[in-house]
N, C-alpha and C. Protein backbone atom coordinates (compact mmCIF):
# COMPACT_ATOMS: atom_id res chain seq x y z
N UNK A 1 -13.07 -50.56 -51.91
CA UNK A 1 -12.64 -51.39 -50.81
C UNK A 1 -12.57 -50.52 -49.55
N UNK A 2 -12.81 -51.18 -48.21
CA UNK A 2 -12.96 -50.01 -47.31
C UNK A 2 -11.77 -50.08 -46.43
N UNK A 3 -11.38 -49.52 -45.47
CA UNK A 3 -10.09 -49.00 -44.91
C UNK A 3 -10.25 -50.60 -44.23
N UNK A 4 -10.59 -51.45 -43.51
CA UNK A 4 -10.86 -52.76 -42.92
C UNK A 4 -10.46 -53.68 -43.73
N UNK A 5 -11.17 -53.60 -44.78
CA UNK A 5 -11.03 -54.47 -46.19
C UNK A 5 -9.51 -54.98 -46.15
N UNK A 6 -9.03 -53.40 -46.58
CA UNK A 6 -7.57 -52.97 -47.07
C UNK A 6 -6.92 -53.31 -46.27
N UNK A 7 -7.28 -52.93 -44.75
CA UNK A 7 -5.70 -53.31 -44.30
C UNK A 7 -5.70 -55.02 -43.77
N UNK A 8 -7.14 -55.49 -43.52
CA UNK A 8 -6.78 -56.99 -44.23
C UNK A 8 -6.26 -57.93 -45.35
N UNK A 9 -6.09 -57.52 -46.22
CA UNK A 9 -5.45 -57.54 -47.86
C UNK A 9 -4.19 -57.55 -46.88
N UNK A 10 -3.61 -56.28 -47.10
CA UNK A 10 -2.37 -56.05 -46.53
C UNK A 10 -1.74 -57.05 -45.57
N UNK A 11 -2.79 -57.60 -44.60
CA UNK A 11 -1.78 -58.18 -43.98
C UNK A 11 -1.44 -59.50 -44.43
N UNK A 12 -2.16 -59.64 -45.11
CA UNK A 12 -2.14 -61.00 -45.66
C UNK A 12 -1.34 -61.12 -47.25
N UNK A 13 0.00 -60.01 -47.13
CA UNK A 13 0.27 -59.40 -47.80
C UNK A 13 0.30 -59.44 -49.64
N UNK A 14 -1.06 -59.00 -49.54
CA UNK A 14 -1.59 -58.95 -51.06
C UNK A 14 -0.85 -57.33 -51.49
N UNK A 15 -0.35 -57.67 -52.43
CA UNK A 15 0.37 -56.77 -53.13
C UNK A 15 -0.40 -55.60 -53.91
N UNK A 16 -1.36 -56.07 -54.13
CA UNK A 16 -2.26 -55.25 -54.82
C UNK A 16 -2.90 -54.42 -53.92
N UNK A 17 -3.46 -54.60 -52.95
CA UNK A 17 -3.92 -54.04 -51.44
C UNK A 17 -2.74 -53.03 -51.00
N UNK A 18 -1.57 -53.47 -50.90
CA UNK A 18 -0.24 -52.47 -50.57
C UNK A 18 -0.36 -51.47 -51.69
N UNK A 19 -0.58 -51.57 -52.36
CA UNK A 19 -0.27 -50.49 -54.08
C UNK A 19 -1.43 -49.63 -53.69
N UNK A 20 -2.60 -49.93 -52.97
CA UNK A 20 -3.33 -49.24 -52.99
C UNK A 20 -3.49 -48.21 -52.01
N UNK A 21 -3.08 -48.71 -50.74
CA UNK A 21 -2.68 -48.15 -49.77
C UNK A 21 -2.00 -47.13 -49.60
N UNK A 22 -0.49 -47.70 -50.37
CA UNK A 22 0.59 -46.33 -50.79
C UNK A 22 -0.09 -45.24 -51.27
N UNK A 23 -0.93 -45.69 -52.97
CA UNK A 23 -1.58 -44.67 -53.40
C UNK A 23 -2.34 -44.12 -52.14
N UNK A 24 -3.05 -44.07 -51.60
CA UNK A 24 -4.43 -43.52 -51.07
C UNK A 24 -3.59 -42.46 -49.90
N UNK A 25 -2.20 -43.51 -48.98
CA UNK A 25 -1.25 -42.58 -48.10
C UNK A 25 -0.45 -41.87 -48.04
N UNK A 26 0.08 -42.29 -49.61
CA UNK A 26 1.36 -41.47 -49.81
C UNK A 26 2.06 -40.03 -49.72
N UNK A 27 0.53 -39.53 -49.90
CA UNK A 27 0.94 -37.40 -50.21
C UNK A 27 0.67 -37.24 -48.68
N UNK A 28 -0.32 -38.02 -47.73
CA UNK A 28 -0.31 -36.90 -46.66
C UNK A 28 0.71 -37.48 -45.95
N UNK A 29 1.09 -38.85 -45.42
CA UNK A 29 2.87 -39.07 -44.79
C UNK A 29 3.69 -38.61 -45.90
N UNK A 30 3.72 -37.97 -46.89
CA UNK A 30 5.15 -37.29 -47.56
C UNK A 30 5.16 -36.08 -46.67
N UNK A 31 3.95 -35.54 -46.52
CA UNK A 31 3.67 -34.11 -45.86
C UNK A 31 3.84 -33.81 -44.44
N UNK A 32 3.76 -35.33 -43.49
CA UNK A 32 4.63 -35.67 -42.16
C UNK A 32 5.67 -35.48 -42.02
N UNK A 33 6.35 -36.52 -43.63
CA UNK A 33 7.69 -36.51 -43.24
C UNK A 33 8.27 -35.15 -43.92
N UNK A 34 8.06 -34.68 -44.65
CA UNK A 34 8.87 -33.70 -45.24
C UNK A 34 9.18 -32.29 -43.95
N UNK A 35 8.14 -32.31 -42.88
CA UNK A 35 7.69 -31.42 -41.60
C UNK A 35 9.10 -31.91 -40.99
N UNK A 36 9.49 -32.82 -40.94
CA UNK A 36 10.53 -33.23 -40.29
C UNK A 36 12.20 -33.50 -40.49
N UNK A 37 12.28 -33.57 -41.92
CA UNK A 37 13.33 -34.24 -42.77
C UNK A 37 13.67 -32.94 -43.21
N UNK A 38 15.05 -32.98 -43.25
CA UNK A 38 15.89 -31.95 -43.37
C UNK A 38 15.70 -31.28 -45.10
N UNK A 39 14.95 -32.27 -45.96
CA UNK A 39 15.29 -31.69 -47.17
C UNK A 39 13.95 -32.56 -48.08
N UNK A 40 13.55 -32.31 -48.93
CA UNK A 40 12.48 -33.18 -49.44
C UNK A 40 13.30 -34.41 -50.24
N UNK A 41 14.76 -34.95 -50.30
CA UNK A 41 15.02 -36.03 -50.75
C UNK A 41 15.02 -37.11 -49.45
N UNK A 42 15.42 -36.49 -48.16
CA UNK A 42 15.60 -37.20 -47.00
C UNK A 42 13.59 -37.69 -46.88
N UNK A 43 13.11 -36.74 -46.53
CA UNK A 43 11.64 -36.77 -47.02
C UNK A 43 10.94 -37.85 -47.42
N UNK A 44 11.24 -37.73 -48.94
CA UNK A 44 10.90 -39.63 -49.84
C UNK A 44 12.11 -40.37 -48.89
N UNK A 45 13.00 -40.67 -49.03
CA UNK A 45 13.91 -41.60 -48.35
C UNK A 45 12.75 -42.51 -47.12
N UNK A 46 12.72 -41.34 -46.00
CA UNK A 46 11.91 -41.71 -45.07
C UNK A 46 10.55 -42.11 -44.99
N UNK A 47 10.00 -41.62 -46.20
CA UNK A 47 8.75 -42.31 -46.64
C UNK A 47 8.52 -43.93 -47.44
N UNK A 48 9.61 -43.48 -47.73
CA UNK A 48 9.67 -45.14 -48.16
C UNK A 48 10.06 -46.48 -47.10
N UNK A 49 10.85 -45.69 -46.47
CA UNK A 49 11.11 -46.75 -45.03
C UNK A 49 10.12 -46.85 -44.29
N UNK A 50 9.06 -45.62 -44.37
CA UNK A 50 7.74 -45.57 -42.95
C UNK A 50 6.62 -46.76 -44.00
N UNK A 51 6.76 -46.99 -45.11
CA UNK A 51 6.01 -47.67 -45.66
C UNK A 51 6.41 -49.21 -45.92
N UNK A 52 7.85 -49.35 -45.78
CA UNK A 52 8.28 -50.82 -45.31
C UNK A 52 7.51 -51.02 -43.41
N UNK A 53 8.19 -50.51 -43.08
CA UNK A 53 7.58 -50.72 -41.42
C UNK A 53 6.10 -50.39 -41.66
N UNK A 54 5.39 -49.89 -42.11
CA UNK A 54 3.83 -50.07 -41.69
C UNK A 54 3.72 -51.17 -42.30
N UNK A 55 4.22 -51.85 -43.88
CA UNK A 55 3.56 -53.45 -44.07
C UNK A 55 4.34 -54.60 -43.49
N UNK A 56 5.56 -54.59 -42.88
CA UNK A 56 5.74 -55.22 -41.56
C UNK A 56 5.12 -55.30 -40.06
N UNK A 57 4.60 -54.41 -40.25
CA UNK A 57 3.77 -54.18 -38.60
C UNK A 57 2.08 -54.13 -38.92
N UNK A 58 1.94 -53.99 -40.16
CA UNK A 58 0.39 -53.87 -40.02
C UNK A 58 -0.54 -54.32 -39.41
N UNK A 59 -0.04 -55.54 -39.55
CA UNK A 59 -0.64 -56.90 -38.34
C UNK A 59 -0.96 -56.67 -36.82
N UNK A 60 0.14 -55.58 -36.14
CA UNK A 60 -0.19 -54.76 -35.22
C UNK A 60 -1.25 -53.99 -34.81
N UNK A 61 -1.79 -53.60 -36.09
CA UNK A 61 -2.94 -52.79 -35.47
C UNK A 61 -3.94 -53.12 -35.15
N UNK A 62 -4.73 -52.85 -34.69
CA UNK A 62 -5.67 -53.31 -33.66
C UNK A 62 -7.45 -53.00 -33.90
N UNK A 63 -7.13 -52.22 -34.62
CA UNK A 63 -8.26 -51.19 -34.86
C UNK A 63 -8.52 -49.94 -33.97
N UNK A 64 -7.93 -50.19 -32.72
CA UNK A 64 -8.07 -49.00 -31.82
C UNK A 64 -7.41 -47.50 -32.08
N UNK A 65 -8.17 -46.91 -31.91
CA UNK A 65 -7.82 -45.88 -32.81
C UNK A 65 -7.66 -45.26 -34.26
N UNK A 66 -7.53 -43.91 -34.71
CA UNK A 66 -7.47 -43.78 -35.95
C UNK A 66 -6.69 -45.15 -36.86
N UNK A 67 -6.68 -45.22 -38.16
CA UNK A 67 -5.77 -46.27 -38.98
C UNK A 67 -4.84 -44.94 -39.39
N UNK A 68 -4.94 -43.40 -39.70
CA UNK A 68 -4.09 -42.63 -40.46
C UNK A 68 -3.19 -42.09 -39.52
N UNK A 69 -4.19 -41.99 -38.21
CA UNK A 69 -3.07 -41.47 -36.94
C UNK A 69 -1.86 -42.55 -36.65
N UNK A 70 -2.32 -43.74 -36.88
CA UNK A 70 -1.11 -45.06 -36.78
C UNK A 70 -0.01 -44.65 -38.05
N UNK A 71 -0.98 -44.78 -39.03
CA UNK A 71 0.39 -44.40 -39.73
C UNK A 71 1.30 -43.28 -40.25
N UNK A 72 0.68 -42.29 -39.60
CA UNK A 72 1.28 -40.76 -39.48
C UNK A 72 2.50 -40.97 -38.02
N UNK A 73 2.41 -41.72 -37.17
CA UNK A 73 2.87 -42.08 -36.05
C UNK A 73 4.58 -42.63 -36.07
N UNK A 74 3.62 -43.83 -37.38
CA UNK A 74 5.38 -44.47 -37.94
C UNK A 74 6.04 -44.01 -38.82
N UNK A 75 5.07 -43.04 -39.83
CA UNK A 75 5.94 -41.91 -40.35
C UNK A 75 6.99 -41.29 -39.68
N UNK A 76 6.77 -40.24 -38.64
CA UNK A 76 7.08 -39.21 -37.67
C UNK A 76 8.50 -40.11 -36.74
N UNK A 77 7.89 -41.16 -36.67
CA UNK A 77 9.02 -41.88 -35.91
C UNK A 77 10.06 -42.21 -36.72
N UNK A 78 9.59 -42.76 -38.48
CA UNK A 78 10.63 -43.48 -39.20
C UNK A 78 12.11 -42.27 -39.45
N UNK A 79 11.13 -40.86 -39.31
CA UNK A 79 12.05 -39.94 -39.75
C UNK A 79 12.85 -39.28 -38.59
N UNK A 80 12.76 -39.00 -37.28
CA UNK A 80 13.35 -39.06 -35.70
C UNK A 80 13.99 -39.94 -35.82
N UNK A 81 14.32 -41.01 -36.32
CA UNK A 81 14.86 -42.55 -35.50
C UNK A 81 16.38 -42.05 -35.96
N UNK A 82 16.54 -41.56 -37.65
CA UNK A 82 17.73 -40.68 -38.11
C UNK A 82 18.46 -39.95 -37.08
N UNK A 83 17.81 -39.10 -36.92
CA UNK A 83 18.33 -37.88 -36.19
C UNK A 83 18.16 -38.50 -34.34
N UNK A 84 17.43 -39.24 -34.27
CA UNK A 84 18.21 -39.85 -32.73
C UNK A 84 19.25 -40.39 -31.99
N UNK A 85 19.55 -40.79 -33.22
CA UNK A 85 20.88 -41.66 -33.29
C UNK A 85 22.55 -40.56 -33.15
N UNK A 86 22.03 -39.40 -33.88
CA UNK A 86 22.84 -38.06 -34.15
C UNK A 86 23.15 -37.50 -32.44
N UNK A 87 21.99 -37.16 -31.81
CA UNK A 87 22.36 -36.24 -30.87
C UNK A 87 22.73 -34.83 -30.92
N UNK A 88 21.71 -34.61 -32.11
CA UNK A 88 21.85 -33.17 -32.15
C UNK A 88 21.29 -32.33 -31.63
N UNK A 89 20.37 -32.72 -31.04
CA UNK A 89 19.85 -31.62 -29.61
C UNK A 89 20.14 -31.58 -28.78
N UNK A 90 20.83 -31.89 -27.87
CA UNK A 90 21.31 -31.14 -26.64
C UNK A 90 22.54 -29.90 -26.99
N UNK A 91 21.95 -29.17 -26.12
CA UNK A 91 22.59 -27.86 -26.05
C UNK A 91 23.51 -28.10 -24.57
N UNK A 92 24.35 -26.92 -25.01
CA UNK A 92 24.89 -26.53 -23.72
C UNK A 92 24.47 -26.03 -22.30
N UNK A 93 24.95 -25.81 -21.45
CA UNK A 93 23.82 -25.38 -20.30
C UNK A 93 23.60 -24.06 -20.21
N UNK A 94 24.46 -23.21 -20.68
CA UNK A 94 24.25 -21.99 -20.38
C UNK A 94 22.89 -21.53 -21.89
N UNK A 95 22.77 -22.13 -22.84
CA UNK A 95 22.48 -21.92 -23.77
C UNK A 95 21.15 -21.97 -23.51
N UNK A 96 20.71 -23.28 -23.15
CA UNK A 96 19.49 -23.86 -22.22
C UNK A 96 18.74 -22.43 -21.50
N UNK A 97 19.99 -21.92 -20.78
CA UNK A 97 19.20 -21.10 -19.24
C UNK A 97 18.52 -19.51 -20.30
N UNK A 98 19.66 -19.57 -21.00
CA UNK A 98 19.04 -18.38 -21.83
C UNK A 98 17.75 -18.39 -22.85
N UNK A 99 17.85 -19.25 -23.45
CA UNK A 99 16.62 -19.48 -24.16
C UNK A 99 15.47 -19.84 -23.28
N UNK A 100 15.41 -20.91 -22.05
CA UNK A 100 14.71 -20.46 -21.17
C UNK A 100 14.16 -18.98 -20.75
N UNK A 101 14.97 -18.18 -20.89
CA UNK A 101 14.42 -16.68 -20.29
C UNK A 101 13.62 -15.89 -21.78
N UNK A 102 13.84 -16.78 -22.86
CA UNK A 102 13.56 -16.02 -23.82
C UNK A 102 11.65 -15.76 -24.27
N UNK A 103 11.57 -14.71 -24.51
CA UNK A 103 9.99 -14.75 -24.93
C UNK A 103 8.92 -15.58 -25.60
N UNK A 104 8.28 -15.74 -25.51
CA UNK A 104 7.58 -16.82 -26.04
C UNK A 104 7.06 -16.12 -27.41
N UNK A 105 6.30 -16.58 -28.57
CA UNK A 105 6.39 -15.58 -29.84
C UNK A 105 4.96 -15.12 -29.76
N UNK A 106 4.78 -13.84 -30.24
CA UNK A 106 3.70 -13.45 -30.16
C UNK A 106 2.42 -13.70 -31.04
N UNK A 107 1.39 -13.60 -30.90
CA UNK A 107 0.18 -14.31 -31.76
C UNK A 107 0.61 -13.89 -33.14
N UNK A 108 0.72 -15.53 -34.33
CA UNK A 108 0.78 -14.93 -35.63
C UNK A 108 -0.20 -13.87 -35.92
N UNK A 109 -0.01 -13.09 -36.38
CA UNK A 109 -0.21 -11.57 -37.64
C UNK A 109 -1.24 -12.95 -39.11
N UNK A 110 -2.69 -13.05 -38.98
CA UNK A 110 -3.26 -13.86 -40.01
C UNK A 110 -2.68 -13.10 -41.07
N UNK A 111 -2.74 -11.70 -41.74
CA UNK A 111 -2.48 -11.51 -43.01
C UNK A 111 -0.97 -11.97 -43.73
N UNK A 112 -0.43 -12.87 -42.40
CA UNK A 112 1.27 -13.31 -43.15
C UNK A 112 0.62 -14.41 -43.77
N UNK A 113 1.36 -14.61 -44.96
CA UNK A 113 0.98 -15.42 -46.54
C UNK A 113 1.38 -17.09 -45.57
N UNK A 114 0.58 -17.80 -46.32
CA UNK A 114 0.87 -19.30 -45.25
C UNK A 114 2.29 -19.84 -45.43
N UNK A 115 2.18 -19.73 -46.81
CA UNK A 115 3.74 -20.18 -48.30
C UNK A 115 4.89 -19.24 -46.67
N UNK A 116 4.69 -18.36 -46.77
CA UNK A 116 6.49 -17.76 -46.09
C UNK A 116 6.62 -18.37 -44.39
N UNK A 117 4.96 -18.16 -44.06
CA UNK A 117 5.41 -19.09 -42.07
C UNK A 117 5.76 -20.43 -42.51
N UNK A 118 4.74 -21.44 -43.48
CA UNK A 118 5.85 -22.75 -43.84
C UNK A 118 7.19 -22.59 -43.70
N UNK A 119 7.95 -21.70 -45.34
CA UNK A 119 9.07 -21.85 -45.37
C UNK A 119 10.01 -21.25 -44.18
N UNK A 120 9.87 -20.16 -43.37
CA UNK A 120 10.33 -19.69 -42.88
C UNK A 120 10.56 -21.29 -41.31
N UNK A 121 9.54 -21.93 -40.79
CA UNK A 121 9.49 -23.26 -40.32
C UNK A 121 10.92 -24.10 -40.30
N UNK A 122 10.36 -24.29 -42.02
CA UNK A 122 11.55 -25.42 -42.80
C UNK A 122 12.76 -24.81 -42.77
N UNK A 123 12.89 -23.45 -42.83
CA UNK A 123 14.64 -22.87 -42.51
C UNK A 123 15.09 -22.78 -41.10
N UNK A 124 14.13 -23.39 -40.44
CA UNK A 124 14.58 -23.50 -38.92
C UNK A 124 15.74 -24.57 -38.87
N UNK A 125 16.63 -24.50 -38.21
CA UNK A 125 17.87 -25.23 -37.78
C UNK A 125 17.27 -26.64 -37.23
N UNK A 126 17.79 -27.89 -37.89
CA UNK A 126 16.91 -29.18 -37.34
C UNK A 126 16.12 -29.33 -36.24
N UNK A 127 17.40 -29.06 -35.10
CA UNK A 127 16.73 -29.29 -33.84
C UNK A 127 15.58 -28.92 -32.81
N UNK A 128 15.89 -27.41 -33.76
CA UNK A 128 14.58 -26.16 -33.22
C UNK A 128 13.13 -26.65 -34.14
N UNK A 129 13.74 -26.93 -35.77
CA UNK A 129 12.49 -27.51 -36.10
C UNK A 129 11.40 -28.52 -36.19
N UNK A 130 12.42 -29.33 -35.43
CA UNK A 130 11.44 -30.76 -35.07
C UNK A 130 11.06 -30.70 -33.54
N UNK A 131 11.61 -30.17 -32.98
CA UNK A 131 10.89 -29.95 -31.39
C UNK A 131 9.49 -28.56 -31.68
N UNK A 132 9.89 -27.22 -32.73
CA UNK A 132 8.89 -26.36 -33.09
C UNK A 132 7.98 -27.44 -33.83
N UNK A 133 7.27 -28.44 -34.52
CA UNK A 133 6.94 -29.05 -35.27
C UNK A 133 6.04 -30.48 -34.17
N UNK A 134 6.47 -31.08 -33.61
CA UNK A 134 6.15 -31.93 -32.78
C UNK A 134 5.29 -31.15 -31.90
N UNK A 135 5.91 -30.13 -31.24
CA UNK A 135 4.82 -29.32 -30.03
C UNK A 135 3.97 -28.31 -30.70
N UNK A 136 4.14 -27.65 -31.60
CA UNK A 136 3.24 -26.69 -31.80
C UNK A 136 2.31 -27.01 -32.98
N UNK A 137 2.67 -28.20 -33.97
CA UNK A 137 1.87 -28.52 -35.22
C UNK A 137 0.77 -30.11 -34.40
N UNK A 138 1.89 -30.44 -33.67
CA UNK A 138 1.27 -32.18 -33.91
C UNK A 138 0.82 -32.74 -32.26
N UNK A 139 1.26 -30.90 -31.19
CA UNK A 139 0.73 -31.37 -29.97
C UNK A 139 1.12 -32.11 -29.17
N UNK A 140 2.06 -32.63 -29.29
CA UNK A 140 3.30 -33.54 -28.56
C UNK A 140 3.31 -32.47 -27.02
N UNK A 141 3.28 -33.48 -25.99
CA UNK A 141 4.17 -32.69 -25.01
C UNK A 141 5.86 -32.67 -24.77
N UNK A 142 6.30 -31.79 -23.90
CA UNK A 142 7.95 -31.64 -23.88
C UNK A 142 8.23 -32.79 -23.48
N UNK A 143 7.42 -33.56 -22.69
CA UNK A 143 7.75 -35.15 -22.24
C UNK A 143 7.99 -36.13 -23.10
N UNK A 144 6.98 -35.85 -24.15
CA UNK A 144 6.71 -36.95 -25.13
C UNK A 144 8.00 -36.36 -25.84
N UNK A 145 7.74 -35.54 -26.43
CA UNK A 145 9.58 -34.68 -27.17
C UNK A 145 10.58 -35.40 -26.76
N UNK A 146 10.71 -35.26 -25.41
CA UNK A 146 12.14 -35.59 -24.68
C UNK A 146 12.19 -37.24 -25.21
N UNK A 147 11.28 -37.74 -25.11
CA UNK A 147 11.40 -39.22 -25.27
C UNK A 147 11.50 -39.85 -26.89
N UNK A 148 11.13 -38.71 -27.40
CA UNK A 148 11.20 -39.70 -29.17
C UNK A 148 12.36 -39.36 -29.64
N UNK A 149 12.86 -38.07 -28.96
CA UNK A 149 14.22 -37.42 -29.51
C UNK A 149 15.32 -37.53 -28.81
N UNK A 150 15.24 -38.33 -27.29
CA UNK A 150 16.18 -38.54 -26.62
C UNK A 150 16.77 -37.30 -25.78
N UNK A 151 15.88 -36.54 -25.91
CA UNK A 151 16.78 -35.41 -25.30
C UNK A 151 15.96 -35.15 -23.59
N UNK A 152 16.52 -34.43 -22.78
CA UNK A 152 15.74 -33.80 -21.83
C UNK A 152 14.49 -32.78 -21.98
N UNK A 153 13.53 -32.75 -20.73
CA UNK A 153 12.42 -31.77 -21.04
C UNK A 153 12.90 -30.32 -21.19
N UNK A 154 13.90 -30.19 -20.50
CA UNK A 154 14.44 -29.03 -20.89
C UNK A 154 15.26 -28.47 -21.82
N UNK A 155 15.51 -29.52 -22.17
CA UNK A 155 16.18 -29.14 -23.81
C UNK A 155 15.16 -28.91 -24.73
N UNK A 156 13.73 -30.09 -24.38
CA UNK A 156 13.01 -29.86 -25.59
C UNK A 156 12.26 -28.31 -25.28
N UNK A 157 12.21 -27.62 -23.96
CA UNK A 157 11.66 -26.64 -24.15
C UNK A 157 12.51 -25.40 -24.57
N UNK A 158 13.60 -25.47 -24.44
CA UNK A 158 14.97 -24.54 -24.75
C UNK A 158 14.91 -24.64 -26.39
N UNK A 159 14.70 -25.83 -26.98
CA UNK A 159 14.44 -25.91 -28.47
C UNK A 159 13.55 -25.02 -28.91
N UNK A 160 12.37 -25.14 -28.23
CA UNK A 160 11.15 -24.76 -28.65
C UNK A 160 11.25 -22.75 -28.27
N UNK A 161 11.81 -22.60 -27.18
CA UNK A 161 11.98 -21.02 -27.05
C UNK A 161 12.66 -20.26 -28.08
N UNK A 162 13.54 -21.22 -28.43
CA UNK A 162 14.99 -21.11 -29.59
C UNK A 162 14.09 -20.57 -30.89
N UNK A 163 13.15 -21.52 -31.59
CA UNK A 163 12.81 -22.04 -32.54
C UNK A 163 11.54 -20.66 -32.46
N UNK A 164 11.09 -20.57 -32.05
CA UNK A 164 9.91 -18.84 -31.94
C UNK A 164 10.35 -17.89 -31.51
N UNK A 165 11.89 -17.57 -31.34
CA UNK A 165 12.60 -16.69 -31.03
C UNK A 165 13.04 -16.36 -32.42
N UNK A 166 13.41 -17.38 -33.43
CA UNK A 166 13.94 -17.30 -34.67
C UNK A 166 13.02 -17.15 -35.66
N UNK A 167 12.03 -17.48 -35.18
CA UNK A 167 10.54 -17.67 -36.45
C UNK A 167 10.08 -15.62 -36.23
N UNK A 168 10.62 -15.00 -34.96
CA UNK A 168 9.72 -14.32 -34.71
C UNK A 168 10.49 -12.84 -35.53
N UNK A 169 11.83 -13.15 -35.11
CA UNK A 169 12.92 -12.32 -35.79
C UNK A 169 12.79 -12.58 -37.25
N UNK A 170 12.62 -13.55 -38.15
CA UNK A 170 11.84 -13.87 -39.06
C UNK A 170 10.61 -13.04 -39.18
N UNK A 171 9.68 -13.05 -38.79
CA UNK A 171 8.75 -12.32 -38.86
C UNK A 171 8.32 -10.73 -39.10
N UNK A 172 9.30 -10.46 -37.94
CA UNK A 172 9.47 -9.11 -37.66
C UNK A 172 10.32 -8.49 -38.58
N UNK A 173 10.88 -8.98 -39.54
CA UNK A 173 12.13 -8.49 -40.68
C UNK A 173 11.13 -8.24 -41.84
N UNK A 174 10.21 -9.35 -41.83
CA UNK A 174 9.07 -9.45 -42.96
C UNK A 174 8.11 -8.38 -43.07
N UNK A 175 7.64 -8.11 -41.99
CA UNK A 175 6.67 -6.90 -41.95
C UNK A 175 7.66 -6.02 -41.66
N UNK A 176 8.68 -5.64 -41.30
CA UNK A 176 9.91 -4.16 -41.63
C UNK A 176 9.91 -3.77 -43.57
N UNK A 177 10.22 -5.14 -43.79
CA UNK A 177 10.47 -5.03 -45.29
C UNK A 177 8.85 -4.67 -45.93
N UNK A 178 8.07 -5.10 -45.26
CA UNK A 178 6.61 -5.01 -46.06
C UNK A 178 6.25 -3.63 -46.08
N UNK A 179 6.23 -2.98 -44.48
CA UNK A 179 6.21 -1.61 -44.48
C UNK A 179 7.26 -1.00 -45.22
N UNK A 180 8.07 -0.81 -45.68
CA UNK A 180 9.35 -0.17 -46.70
C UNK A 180 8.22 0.10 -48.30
N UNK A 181 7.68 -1.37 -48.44
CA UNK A 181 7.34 -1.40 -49.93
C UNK A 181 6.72 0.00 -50.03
């Protein structure tokens, strides 16, 4: 059946068409949301909600544009909408001005193993890791940031200084310890 087919099925909500869908979407929006979700149970949680709202809205789409970028979209959003509500990014002001002044991180080192820059990512503190994650994986601007997460452009860039300031000290501990071996 072809991606057209399918998401006509769907809207016409054939159940069997949805089963198939899930199957065919499921691992790469787990792999959206898990980029974002504090833990891989929050993760499924949010994957299962981004997959109620895409067969409520399917009808929406238009054809314009990708069909996986749409639903990588309501993924990314289903799992933000949590943490928007929180207000856990805004910082203080002085906090802001400093991470502002802070360095930007220097070109990854290719021979670091992919497995430790992931995890090292995912141990980022929420706020640093979904503003590091949105701008540097998925290309978001600080505008677009500011607006899905509610926060200011300057918070989302104070996040983002924060968040490769910590990845980098991370880094730099890794190759200390590597040179030791």
């Amino acid at each position: 059946m072809s991606t057209e087919e399918l998401i006509k099925k769907c809207q016409e909500n054939d159940r069997h068409a949805q089963e198939i869908l899930y199957r065919q979407y499921s691992d790469t929006l787990y792999g959206m949301c898990l980029k974002y979700a504090p833990n891989a149970m929050e993760a499924e949680d949010s994957l299962q909600d981004a997959f109620i709202t895409i067969f409520q809205r399917i009808g929406q789409f238009k054809g314009k544009g990708s069909f996986e970028g749409w639903l990588k979209r309501i993924a990314i959003n289903t799992v933000l909408q949590k943490y928007r509500q929180k207000r856990l990014y805004d910082l203080p002001n002085d906090a802001v001005l400093e991470a502002q002044q802070d360095l930007a991180l220097t070109p990854i080192d290719e021979s670091l193993p992919l497995t430790f820059l992931l995890e090292i990512i995912q141990q980022l503190p929420e706020r640093y890791r979904l503003v590091f994650n949105l701008y540097v994986l998925d290309g978001y601007t600080h505008k677009e940031i500011a607006e899905l997460l509610n926060i200011s452009d300057g918070t989302s860039k104070s996040n983002l200084a924060r968040a490769r300031q910590l990845l980098q000290q991370k880094i730099n501990a890794y190759k200390k310890a590597k040179e030791k071996q």
